[in-house]
Protein backbone atom coordinates (compact mmCIF):
# COMPACT_ATOMS: atom_id res chain seq x y z
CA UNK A 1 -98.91 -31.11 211.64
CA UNK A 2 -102.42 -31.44 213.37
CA UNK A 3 -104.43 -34.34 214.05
CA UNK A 4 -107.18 -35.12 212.20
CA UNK A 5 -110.62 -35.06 214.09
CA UNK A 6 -112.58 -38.33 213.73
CA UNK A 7 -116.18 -37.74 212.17
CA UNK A 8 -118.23 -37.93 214.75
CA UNK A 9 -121.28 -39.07 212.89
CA UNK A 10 -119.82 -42.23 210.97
CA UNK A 11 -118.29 -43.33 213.89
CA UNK A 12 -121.42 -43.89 215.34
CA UNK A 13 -123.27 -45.50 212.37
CA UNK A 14 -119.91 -47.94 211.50
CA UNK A 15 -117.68 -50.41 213.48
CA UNK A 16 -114.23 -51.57 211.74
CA UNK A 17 -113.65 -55.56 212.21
CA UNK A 18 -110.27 -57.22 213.07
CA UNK A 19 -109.78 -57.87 209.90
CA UNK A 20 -110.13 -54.02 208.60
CA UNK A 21 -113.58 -54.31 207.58
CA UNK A 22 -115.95 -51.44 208.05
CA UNK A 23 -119.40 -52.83 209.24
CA UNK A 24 -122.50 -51.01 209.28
CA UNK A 25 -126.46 -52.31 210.40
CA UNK A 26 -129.10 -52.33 207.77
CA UNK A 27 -131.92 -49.49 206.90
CA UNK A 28 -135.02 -50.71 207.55
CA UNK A 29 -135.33 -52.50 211.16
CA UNK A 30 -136.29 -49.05 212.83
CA UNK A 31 -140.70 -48.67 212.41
CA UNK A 32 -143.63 -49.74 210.37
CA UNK A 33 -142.42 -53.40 211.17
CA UNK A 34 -145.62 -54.53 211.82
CA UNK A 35 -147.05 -54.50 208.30
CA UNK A 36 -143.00 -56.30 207.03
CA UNK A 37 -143.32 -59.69 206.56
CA UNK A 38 -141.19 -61.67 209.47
CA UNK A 39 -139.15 -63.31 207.06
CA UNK A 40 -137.88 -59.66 205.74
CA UNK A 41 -137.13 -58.38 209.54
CA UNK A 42 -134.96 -61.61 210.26
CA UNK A 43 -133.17 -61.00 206.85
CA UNK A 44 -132.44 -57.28 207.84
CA UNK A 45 -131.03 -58.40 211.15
CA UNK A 46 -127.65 -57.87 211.88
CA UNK A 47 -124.11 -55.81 210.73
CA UNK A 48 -123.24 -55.83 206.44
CA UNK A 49 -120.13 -54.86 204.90
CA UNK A 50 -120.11 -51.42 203.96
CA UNK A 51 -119.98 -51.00 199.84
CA UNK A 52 -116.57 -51.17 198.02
CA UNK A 53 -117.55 -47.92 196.16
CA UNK A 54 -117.71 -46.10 200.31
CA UNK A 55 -114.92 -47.94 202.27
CA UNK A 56 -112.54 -45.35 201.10
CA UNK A 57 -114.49 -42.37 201.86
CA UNK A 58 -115.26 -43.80 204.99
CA UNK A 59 -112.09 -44.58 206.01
CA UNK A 60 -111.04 -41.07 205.73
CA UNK A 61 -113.79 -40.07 207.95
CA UNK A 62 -112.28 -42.05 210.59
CA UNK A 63 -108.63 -41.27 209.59
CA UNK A 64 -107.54 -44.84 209.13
């Protein structure tokens, strides 16, 4: 039986945690930041946990 390829794309927009979470960074940090309130950048900062409703989509994608 053949492997199966890893999706390119996701791996690049998603990081999996120790724990088996899959990560991703927030929409929103990437222009127009100027006219954003600096409360709402700091707030977009950093990696969420992907939806429940996508994790096993995802997963597939990256053949875990």
């Amino acid at each position: 039986m053949p492997k199966n390829k890893t999706h390119s794309g996701i791996s690049k927009r998603v990081r999996v945690t120790g724990s088996g979470k899959i990560t991703h960074e927030g929409a929103g940090k990437r222009h127009n930041l100027e006219k954003k309130p600096s409360r709402v950048t700091r707030r977009m900062t950093g990696m969420r946990d992907l939806a429940a409703n996508d994790v096993p989509r995802v997963k597939r994608m990256l053949g875990i």
